[in-house]
N, C-alpha and C. Protein backbone atom coordinates (compact mmCIF):
# COMPACT_ATOMS: atom_id res chain seq x y z
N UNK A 1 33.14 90.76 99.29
CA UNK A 1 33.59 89.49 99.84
C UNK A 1 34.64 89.75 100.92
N UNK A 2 34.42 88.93 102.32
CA UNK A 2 35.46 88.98 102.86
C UNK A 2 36.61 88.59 102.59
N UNK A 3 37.82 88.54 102.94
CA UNK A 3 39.00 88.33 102.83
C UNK A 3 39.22 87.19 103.46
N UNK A 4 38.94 86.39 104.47
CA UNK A 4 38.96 85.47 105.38
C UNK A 4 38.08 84.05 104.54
N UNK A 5 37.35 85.13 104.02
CA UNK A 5 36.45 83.38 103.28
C UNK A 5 36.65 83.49 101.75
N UNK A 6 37.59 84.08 101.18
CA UNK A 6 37.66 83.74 99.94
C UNK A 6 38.48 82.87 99.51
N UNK A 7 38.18 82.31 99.00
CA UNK A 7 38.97 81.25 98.59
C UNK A 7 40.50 80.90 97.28
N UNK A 8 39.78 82.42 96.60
CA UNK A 8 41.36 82.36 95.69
C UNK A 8 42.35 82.94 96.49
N UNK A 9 41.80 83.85 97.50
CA UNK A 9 43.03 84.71 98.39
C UNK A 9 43.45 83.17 99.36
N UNK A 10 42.54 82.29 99.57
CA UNK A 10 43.48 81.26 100.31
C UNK A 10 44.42 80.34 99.13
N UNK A 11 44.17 80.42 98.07
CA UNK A 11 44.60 79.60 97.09
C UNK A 11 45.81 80.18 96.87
N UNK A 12 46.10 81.73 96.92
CA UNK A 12 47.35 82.50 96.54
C UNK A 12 48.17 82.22 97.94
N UNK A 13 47.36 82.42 99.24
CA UNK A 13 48.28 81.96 100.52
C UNK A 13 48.77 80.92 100.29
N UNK A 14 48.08 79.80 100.02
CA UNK A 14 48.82 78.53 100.22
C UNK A 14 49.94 77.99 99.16
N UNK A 15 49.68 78.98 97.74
CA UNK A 15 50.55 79.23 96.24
C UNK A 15 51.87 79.03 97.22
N UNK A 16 52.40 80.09 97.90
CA UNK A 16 53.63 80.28 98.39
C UNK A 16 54.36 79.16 99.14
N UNK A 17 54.14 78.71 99.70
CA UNK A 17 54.94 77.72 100.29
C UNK A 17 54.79 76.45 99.87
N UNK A 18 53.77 76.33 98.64
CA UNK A 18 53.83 75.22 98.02
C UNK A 18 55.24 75.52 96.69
N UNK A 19 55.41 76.38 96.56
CA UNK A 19 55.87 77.04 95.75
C UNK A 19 57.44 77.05 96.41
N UNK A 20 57.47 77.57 97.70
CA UNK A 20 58.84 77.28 97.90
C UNK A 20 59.42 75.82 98.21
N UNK A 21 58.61 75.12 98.85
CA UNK A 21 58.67 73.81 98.57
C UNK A 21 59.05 73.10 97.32
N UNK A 22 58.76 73.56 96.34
CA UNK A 22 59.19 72.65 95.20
C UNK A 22 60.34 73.21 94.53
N UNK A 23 60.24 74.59 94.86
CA UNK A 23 61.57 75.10 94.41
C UNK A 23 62.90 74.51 95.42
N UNK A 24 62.78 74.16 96.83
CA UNK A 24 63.75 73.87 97.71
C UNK A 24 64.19 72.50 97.03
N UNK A 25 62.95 71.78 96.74
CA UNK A 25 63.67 70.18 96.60
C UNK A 25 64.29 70.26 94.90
N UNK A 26 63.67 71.55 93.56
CA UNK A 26 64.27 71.19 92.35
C UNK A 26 65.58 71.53 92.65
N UNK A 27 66.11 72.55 93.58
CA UNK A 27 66.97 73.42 93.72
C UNK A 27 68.01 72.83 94.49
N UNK A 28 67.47 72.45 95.24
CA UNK A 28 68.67 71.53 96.62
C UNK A 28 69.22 72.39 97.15
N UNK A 29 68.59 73.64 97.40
CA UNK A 29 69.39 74.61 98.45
C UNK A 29 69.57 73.83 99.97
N UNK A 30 70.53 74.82 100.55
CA UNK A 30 70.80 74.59 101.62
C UNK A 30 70.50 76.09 102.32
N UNK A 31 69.69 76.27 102.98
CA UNK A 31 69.15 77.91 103.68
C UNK A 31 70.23 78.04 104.28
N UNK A 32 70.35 79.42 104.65
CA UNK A 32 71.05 80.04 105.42
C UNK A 32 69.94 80.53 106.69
N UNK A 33 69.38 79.59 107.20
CA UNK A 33 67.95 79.63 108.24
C UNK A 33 68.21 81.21 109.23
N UNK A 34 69.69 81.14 109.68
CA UNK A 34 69.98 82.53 110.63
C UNK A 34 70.31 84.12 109.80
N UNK A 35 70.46 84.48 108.65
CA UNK A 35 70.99 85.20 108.03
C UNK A 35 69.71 86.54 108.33
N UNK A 36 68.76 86.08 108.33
CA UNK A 36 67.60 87.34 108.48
C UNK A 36 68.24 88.29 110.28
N UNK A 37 68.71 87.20 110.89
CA UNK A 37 69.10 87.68 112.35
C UNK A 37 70.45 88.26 112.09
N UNK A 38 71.10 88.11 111.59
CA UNK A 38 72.10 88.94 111.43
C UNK A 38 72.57 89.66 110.23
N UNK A 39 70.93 89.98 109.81
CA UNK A 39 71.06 91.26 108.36
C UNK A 39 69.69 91.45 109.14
N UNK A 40 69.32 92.29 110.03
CA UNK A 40 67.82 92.17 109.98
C UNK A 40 67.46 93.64 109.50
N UNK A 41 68.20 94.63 109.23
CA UNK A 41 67.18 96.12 108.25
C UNK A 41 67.36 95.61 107.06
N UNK A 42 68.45 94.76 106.60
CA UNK A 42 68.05 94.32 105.43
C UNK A 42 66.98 93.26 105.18
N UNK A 43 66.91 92.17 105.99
CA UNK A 43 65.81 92.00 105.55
C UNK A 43 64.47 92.49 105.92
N UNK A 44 64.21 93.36 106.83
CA UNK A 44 62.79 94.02 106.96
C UNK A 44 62.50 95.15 105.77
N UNK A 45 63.79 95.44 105.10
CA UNK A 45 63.47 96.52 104.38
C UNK A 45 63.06 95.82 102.96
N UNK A 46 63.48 94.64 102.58
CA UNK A 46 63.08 93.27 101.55
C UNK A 46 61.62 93.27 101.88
N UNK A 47 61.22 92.54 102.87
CA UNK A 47 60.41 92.11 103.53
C UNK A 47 58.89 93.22 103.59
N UNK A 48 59.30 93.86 104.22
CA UNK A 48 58.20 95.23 104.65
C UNK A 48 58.02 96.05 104.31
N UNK A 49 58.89 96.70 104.01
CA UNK A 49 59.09 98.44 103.68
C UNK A 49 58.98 98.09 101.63
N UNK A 50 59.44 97.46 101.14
CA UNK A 50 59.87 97.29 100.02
C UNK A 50 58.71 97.36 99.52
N UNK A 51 57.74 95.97 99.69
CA UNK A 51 56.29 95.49 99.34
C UNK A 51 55.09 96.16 99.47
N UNK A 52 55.39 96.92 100.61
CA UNK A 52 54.67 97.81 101.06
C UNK A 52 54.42 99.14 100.18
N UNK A 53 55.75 99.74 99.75
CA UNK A 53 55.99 101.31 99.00
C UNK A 53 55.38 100.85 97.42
N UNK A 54 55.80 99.20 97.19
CA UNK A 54 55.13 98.89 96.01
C UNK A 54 54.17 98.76 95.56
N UNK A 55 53.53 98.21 96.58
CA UNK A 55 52.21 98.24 96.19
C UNK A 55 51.22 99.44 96.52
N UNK A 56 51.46 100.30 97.10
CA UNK A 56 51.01 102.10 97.12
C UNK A 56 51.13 102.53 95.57
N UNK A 57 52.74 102.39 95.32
CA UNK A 57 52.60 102.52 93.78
C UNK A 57 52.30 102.34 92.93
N UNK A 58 52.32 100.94 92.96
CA UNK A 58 52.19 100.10 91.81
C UNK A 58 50.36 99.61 91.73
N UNK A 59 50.23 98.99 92.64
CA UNK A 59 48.71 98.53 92.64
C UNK A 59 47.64 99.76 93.12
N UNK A 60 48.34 100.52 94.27
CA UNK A 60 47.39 101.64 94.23
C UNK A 60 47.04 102.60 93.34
N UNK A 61 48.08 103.36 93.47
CA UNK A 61 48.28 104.94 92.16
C UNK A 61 48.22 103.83 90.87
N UNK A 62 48.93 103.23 90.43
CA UNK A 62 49.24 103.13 88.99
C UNK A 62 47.91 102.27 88.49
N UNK A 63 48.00 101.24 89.21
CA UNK A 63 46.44 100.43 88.74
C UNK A 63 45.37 101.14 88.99
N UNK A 64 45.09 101.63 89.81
CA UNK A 64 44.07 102.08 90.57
C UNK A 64 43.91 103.23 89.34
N UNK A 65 44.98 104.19 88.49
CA UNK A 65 44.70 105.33 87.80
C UNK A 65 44.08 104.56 86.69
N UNK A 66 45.18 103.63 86.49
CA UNK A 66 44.51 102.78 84.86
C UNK A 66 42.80 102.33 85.04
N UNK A 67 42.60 101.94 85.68
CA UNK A 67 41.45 100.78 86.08
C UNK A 67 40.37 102.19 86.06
N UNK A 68 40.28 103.18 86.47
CA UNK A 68 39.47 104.16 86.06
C UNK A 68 39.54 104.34 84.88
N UNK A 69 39.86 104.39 83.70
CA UNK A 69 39.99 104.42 82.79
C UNK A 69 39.20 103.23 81.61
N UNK A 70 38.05 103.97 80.87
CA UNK A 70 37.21 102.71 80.15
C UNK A 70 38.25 101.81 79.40
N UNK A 71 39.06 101.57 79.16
CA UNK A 71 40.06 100.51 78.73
C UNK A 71 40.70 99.45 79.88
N UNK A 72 41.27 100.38 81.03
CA UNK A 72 41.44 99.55 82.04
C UNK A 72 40.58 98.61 82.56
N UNK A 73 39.87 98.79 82.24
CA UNK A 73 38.17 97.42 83.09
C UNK A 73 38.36 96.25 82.00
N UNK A 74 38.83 96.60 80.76
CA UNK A 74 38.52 95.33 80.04
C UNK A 74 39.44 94.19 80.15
N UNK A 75 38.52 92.78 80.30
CA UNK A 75 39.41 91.80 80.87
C UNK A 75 39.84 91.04 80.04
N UNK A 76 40.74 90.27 79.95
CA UNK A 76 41.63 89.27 79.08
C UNK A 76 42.14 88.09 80.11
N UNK A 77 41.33 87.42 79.49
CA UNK A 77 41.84 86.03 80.48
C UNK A 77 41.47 85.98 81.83
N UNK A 78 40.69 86.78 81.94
CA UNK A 78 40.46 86.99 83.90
C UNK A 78 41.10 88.33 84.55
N UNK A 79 42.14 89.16 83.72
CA UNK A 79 42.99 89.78 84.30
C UNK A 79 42.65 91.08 83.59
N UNK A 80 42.30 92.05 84.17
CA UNK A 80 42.31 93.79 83.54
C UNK A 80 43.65 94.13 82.92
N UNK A 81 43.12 94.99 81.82
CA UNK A 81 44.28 95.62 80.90
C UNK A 81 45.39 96.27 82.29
N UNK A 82 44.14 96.76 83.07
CA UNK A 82 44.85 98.01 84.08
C UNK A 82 46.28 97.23 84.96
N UNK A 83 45.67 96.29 85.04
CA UNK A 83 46.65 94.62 85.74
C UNK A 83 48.15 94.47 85.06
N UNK A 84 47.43 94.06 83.74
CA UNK A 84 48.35 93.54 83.12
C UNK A 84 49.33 94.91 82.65
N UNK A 85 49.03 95.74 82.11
CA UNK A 85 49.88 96.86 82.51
C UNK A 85 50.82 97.50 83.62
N UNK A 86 49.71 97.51 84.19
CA UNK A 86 50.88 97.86 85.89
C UNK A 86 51.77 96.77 86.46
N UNK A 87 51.42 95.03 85.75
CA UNK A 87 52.94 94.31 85.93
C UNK A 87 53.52 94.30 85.18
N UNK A 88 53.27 95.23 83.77
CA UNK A 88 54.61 94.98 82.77
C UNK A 88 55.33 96.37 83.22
N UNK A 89 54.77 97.35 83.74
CA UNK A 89 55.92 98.33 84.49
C UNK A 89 56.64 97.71 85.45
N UNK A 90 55.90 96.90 86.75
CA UNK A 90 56.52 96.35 87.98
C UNK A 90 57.76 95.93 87.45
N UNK A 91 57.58 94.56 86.75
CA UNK A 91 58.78 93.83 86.30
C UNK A 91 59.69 94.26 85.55
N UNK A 92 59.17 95.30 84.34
CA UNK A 92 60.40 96.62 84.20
C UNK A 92 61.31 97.60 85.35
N UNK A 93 60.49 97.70 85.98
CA UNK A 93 60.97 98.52 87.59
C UNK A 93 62.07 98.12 88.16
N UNK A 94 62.10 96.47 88.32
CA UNK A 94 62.41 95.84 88.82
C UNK A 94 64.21 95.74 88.06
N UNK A 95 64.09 95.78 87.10
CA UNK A 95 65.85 96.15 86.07
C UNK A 95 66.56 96.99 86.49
N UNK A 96 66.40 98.27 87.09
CA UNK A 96 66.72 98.53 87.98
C UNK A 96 67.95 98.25 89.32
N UNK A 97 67.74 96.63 89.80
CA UNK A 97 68.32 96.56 90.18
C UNK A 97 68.50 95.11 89.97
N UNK A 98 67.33 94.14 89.33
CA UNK A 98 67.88 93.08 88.87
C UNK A 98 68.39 92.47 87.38
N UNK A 99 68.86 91.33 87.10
CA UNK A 99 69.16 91.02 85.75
C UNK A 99 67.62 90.75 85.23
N UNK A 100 67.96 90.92 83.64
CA UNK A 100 66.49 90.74 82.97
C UNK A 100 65.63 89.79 83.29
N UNK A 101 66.16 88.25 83.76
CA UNK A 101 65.51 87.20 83.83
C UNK A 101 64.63 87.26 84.89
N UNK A 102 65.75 87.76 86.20
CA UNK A 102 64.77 88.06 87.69
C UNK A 102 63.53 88.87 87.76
N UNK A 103 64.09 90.31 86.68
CA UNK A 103 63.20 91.05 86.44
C UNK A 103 61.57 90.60 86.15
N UNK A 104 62.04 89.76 84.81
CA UNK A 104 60.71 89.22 83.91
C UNK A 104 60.04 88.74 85.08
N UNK A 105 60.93 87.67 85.66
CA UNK A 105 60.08 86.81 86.41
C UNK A 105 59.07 87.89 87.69
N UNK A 106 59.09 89.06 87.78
CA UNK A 106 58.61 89.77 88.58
C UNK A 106 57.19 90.01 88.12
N UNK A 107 57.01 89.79 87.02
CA UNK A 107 55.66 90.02 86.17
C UNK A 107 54.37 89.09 86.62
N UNK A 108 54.62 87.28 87.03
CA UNK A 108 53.88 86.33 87.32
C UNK A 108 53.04 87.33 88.77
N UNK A 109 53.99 87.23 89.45
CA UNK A 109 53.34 87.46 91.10
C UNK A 109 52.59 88.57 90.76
N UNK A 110 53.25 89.99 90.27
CA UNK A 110 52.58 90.89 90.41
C UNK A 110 51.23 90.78 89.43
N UNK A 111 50.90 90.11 88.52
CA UNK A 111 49.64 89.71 88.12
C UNK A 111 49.06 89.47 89.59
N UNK A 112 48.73 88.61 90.20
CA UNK A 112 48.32 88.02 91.26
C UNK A 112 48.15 89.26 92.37
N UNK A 113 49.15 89.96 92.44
CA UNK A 113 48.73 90.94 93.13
C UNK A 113 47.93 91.89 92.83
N UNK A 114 47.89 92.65 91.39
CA UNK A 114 46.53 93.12 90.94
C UNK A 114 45.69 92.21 91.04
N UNK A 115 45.55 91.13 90.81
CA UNK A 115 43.94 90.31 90.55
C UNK A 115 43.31 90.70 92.10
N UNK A 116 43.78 90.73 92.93
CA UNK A 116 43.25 90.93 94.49
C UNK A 116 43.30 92.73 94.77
N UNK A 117 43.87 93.51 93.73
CA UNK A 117 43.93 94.55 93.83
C UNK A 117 42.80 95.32 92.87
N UNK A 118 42.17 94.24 92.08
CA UNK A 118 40.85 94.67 91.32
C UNK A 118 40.01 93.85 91.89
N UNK A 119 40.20 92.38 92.81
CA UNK A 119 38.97 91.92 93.23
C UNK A 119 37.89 92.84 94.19
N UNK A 120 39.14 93.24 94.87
CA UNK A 120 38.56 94.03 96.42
C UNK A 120 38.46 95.35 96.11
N UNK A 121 39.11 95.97 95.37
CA UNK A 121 39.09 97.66 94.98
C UNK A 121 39.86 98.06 96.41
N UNK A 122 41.13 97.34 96.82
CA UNK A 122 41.95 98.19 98.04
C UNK A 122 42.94 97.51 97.85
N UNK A 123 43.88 98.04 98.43
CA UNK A 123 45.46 97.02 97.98
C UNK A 123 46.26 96.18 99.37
N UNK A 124 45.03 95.93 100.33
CA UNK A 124 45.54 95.21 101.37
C UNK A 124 45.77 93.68 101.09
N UNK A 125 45.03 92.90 100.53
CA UNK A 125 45.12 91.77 100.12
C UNK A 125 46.75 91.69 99.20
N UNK A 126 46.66 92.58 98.63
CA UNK A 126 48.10 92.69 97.78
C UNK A 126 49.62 93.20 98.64
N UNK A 127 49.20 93.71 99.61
CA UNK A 127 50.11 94.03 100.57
C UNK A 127 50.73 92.32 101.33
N UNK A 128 49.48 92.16 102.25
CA UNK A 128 49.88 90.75 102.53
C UNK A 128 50.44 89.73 101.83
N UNK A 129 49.76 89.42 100.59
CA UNK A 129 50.38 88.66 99.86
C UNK A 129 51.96 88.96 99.18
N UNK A 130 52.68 90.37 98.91
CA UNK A 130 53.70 90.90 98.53
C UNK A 130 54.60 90.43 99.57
N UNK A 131 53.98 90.74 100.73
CA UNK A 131 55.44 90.33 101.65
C UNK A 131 55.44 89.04 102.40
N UNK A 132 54.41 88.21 101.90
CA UNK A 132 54.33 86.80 102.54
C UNK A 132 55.03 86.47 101.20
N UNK A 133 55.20 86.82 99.81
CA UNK A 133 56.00 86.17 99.15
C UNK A 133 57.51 85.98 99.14
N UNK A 134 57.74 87.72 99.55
CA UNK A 134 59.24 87.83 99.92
C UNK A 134 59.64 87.58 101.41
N UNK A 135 58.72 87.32 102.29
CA UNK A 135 59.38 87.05 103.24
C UNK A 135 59.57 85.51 103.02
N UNK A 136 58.77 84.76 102.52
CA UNK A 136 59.94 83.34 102.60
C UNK A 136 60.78 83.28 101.76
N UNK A 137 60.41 83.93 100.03
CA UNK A 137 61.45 83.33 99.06
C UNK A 137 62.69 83.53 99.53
N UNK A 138 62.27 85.20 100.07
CA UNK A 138 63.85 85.67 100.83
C UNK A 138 64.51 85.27 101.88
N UNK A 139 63.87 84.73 102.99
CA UNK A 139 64.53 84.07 103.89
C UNK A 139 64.82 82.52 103.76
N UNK A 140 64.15 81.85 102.46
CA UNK A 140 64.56 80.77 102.59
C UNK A 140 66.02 80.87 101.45
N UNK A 141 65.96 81.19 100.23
CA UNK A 141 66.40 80.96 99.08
C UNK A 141 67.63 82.01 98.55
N UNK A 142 67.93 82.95 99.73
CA UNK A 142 68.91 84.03 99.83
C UNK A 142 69.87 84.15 100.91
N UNK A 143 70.88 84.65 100.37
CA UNK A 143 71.71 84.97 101.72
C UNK A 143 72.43 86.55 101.54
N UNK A 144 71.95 87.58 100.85
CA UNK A 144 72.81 88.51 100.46
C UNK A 144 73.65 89.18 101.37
N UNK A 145 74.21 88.65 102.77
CA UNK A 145 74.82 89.44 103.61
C UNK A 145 75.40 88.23 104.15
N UNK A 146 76.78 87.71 103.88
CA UNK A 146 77.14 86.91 104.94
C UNK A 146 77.62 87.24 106.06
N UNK A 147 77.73 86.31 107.15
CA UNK A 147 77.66 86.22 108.51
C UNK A 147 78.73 87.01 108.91
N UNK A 148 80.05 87.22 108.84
CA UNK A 148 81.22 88.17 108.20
C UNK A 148 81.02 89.64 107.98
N UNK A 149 80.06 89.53 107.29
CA UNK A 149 79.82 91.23 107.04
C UNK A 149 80.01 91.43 105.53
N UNK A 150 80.65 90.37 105.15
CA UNK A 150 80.86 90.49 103.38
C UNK A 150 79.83 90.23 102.70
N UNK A 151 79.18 91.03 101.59
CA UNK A 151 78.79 90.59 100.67
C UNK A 151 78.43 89.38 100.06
N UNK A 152 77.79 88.55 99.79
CA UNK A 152 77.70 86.96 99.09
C UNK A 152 77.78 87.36 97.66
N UNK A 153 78.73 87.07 96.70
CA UNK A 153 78.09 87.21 95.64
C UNK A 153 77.49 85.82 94.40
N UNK A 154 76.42 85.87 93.95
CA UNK A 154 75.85 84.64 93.64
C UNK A 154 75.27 85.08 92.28
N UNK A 155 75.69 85.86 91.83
CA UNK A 155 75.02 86.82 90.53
C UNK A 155 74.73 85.73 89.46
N UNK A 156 75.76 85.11 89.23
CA UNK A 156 76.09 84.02 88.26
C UNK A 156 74.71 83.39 87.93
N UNK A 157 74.07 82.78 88.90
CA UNK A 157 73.06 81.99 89.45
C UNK A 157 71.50 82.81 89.35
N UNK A 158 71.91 83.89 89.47
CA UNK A 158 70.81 84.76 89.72
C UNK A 158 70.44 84.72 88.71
N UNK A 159 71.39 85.71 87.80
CA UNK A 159 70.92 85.59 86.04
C UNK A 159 69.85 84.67 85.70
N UNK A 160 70.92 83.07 85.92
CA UNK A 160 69.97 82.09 85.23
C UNK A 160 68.23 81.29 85.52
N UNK A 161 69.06 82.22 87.13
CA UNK A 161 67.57 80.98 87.77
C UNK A 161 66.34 82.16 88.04
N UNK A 162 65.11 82.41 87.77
CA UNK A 162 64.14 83.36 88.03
C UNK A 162 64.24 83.63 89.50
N UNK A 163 64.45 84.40 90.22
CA UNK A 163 64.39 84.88 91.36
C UNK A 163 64.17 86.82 92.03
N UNK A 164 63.85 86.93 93.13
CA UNK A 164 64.11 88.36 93.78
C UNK A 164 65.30 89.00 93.60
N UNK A 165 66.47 87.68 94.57
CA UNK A 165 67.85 88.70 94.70
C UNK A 165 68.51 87.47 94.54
N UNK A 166 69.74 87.52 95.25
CA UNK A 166 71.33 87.01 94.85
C UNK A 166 70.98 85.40 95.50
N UNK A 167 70.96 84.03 94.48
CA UNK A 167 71.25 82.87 94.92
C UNK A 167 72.42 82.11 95.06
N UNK A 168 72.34 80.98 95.76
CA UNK A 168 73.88 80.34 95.62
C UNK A 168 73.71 79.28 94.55
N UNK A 169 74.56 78.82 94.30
CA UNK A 169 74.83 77.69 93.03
C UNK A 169 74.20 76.53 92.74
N UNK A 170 73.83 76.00 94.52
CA UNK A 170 72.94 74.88 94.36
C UNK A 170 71.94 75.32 94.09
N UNK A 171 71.33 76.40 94.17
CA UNK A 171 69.99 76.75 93.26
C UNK A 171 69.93 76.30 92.21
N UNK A 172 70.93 76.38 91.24
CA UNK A 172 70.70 75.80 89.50
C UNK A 172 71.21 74.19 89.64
N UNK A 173 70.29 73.74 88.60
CA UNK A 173 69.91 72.64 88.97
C UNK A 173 71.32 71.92 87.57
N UNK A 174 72.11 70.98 88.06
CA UNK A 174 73.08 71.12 86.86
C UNK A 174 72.97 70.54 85.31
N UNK A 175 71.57 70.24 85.27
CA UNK A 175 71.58 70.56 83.69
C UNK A 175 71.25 71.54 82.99
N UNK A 176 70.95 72.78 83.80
CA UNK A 176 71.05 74.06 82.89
C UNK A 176 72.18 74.63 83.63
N UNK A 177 73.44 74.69 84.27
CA UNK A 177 74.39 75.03 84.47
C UNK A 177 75.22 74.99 83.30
């Protein structure tokens, strides 16, 4: 199948910004719209480089080893063992450098990114989709570098609310504050 006419790969494109959309209005952020321009290796290295090395790893080598494997093919729910495995490492991976909650939450997408990484048997579909996710969540819903040069710190927030990296306060919505 091509990539251009499939229709769950348009269903996962259009996932995202429906997705940040509803998170903007539960959330009531206020973007920091310029912050990518004046952090920009940080955010290309979010953005590009990050999604990119991950999914070599993660969906290529690691799924790609499982999924050869007569256990890896077997499906559950739509999704290969080999899948669902290689996102319960991702989102472990991911502790590393985030709190547990952000972490977990790393598990949803990267499902999604194997499912296109066993539809097609190549990990380009999963490439695109990796950094069309972080390039908006991150440019809309982050600011980890303020304008200053200081640090933002928003950890507090992070913890509670499922995310990539560091949010600000109006992210949590104040009845779970």
């Amino acid at each position: 199948m091509r990539l251009h006419r499939d229709p769950f790969l348009g269903a996962a494109l259009v996932a995202a910004p429906v997705f940040w959309l509803v998170w903007y209005f539960w959330t009531e952020v206020e973007p920091e719209w310029q912050w990518p321009l004046a952090a920009p290796w940080s955010f290309a290295l979010v953005v590009l480089v990050y999604p990119v090395l991950e999914e070599i790893v993660f969906r290529g080598l690691l799924q790609g080893w499982l999924a050869d494997r007569h256990w890896g093919q077997i499906r559950w729910g739509g999704l290969t063992i080999a899948n669902l495995v290689t996102s319960a490492v991702f989102a472990a991976a991911h502790l590393i450098r985030l709190p547990v909650l952000a972490s977990t939450a790393m598990f949803a997408p990267s499902l999604v990114f194997g499912f296109f990484r066993d539809r097609y048997g190549h990990i380009y579909a999963s490439i695109l989709l990796h950094v069309l996710y972080n390039a908006g969540f991150v440019w809309l819903f982050t600011d980890p570098v303020g304008f200053d040069g200081r640090t933002v710190d928003h950890s507090q927030e992070y913890v509670r609310i499922v995310a990539s990296t560091r949010l600000s306060e109006s992210m949590v919505p104040t009845e779970i504050r």
